[in-house]
C-alpha atoms as a PDB file:
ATOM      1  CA  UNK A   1      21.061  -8.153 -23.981  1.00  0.00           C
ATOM      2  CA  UNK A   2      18.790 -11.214 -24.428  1.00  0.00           C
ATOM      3  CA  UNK A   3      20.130 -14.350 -23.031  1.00  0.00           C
ATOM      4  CA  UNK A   4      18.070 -17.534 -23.753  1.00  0.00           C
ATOM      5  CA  UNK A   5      18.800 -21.542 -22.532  1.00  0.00           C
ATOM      6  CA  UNK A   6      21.755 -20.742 -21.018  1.00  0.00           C
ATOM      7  CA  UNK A   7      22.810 -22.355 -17.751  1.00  0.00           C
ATOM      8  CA  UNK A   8      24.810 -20.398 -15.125  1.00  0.00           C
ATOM      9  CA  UNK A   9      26.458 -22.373 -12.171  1.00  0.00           C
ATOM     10  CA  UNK A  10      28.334 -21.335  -9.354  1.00  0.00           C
ATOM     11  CA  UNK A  11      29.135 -18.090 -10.500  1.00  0.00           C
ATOM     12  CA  UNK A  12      28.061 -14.046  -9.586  1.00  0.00           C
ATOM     13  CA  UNK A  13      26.011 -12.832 -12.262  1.00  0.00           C
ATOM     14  CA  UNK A  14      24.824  -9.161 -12.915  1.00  0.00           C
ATOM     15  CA  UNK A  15      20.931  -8.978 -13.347  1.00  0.00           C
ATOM     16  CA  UNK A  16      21.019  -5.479 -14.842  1.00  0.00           C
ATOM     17  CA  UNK A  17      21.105  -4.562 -18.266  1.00  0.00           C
ATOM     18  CA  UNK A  18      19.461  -8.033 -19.399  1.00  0.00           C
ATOM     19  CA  UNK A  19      16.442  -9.904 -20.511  1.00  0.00           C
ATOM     20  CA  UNK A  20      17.206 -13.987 -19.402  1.00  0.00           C
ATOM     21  CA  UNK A  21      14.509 -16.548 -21.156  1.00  0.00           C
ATOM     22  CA  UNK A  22      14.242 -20.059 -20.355  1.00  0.00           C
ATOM     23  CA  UNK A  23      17.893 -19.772 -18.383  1.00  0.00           C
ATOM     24  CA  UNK A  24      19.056 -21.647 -15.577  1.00  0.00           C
ATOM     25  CA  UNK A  25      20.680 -20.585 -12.377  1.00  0.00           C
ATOM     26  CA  UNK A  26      22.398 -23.137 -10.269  1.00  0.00           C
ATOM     27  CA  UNK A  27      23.943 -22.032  -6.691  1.00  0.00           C
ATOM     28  CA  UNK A  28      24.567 -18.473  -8.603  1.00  0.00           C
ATOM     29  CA  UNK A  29      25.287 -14.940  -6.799  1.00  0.00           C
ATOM     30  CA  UNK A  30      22.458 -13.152  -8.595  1.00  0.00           C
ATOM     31  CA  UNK A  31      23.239  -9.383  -8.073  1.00  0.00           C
ATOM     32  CA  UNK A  32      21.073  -6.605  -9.045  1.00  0.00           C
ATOM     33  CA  UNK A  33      21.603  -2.992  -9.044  1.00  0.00           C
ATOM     34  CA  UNK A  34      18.813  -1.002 -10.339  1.00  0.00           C
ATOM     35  CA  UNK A  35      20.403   1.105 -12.867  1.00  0.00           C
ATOM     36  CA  UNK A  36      18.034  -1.239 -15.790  1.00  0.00           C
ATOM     37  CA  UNK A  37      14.830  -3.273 -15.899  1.00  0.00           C
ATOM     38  CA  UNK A  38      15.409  -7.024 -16.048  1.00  0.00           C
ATOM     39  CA  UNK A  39      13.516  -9.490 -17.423  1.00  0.00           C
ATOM     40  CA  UNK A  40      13.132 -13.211 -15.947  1.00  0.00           C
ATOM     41  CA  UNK A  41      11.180 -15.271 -18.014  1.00  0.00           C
ATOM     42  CA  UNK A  42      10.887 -19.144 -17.466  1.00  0.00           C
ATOM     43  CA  UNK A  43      13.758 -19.510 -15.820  1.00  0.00           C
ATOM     44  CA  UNK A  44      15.044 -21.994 -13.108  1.00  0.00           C
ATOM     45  CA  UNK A  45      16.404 -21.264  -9.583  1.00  0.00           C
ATOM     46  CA  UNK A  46      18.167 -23.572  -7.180  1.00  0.00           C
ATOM     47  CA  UNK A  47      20.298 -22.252  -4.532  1.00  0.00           C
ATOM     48  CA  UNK A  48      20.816 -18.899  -5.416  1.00  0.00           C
ATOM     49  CA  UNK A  49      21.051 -16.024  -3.172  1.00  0.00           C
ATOM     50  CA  UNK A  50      20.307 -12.324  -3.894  1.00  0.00           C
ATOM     51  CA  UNK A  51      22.622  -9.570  -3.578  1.00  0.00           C
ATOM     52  CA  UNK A  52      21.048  -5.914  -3.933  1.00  0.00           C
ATOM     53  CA  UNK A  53      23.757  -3.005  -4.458  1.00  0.00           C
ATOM     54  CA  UNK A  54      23.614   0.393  -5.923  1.00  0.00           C
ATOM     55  CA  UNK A  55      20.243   1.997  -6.079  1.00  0.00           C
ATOM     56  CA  UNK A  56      18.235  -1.144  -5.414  1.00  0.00           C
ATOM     57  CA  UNK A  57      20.328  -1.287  -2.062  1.00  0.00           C
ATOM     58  CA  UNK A  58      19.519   2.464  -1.252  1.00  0.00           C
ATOM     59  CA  UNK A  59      15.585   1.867  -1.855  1.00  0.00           C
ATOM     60  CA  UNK A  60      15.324  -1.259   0.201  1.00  0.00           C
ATOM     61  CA  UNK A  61      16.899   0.536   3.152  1.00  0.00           C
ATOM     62  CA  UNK A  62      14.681   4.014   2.334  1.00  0.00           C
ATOM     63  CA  UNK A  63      11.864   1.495   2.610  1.00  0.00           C
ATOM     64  CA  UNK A  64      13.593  -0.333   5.334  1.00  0.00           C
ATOM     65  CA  UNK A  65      14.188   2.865   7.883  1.00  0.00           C
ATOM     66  CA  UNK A  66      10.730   4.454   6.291  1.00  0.00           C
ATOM     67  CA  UNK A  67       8.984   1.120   7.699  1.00  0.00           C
ATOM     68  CA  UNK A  68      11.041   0.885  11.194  1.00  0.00           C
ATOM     69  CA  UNK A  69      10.037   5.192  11.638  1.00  0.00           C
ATOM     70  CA  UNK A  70       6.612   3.952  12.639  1.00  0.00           C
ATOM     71  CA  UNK A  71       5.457   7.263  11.369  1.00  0.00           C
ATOM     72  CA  UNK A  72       1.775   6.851   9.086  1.00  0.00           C
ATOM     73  CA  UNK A  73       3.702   8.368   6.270  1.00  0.00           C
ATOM     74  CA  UNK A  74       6.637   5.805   6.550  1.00  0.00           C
ATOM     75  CA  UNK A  75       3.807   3.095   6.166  1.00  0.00           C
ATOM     76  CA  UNK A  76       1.931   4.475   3.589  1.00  0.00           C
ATOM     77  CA  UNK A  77       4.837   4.863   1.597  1.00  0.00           C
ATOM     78  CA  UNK A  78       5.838   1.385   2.362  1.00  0.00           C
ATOM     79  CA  UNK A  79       1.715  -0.157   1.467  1.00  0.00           C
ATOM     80  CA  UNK A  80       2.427   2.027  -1.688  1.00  0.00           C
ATOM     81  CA  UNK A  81       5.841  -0.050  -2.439  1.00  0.00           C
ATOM     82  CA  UNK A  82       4.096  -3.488  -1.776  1.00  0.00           C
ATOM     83  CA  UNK A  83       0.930  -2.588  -4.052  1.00  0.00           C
ATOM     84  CA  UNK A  84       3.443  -2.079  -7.348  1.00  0.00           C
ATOM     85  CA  UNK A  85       5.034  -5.550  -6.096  1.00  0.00           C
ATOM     86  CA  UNK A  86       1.705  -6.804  -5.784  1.00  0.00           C
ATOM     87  CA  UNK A  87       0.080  -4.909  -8.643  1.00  0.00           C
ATOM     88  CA  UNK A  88      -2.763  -3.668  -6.090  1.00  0.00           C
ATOM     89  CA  UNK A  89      -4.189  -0.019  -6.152  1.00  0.00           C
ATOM     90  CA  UNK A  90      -2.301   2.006  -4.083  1.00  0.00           C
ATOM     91  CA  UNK A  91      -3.528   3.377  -0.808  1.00  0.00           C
ATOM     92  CA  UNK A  92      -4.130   7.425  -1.491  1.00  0.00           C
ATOM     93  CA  UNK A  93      -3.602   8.915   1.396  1.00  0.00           C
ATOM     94  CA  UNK A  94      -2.136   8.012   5.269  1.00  0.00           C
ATOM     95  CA  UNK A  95      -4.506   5.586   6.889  1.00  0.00           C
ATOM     96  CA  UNK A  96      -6.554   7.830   9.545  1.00  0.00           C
ATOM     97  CA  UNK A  97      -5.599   8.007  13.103  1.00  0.00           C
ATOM     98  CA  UNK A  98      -8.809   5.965  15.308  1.00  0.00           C
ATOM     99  CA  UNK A  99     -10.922   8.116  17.299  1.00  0.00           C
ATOM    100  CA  UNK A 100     -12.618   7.229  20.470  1.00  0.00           C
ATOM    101  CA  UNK A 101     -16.396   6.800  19.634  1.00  0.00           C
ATOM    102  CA  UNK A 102     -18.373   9.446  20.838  1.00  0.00           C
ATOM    103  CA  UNK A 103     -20.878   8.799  23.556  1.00  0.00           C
ATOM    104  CA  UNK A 104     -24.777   8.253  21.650  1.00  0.00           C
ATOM    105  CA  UNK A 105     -27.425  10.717  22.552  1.00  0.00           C
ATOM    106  CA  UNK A 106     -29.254  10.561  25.321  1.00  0.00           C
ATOM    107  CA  UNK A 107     -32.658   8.846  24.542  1.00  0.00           C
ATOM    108  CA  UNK A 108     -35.533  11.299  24.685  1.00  0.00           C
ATOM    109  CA  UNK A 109     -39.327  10.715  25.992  1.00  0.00           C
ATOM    110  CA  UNK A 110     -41.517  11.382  23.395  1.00  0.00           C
ATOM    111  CA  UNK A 111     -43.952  14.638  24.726  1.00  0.00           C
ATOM    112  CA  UNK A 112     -47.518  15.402  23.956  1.00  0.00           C
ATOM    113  CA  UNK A 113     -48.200  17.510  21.416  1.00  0.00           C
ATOM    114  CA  UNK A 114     -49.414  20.890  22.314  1.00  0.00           C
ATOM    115  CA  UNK A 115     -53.197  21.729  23.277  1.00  0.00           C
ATOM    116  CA  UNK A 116     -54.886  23.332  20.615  1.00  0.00           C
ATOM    117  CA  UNK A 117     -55.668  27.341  20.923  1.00  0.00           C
ATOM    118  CA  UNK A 118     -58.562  28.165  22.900  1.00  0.00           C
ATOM    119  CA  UNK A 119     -61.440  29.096  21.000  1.00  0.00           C
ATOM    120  CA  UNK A 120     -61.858  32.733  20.013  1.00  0.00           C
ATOM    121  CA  UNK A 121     -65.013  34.795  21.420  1.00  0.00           C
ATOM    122  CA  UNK A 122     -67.170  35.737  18.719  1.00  0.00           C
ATOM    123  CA  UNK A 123     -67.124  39.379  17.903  1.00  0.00           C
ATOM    124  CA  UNK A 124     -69.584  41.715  19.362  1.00  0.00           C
ATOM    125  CA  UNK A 125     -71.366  44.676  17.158  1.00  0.00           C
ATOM    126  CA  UNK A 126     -70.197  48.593  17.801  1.00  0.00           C
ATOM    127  CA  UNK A 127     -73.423  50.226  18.259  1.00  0.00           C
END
């Protein structure tokens, strides 16, 4: 349902299930669930505070305990959450686990080249 210059004060309202344009919310309960989009367009906050329940509560806490695991997994799927947010490529695959550096090769003294074959005696005739 689009809802358009409409001012909402003091009161819960339920984000899902509509499209707000050029609305404004003054000291409002704004409470979304996930089961719809919503669209904010031009509109006007002052004091309002978020409530997340439903689905959009159970994702923030997957992302939440996925985050506090400290497993590479849990925080590439959390970097892969942020870029949508953010509208960044996505990391592809778990960030790689640092290696020491191996140690460099040993320099090596350059050596001569080789001394050239000895001459060959000439061939004598068979009689």
């Amino acid at each position: 349902m689009v809802i358009k210059n409409y001012t909402f004060e003091a009161e819960p309202v339920l984000m899902d299930f509509h499209d707000y344009r050029h609305c404004q919310f003054k000291k409002c309960r704004l409470i979304f669930c996930g089961y719809s989009p919503v669209t904010v367009d031009n509109c006007r906050f002052e004091g309002c505070r978020w409530e997340f329940r439903g689905p959009a509560m159970a994702t923030l806490e997957f992302l939440a305990h996925m985050h506090q695991s400290g497993s590479e997994m849990g925080k590439l799927i959390v970097q892969q959450a942020i870029a949508i947010i953010t509208q960044q490529p996505p990391p592809q695959t778990a960030p790689a686990t640092p290696q020491p550096a191996s140690p460099a090769p040993a320099p090596t003294t350059p050596q001569p080249p080789p001394p050239p074959p000895a001459p060959a005696e000439p061939a004598t005739p068979n009689p």
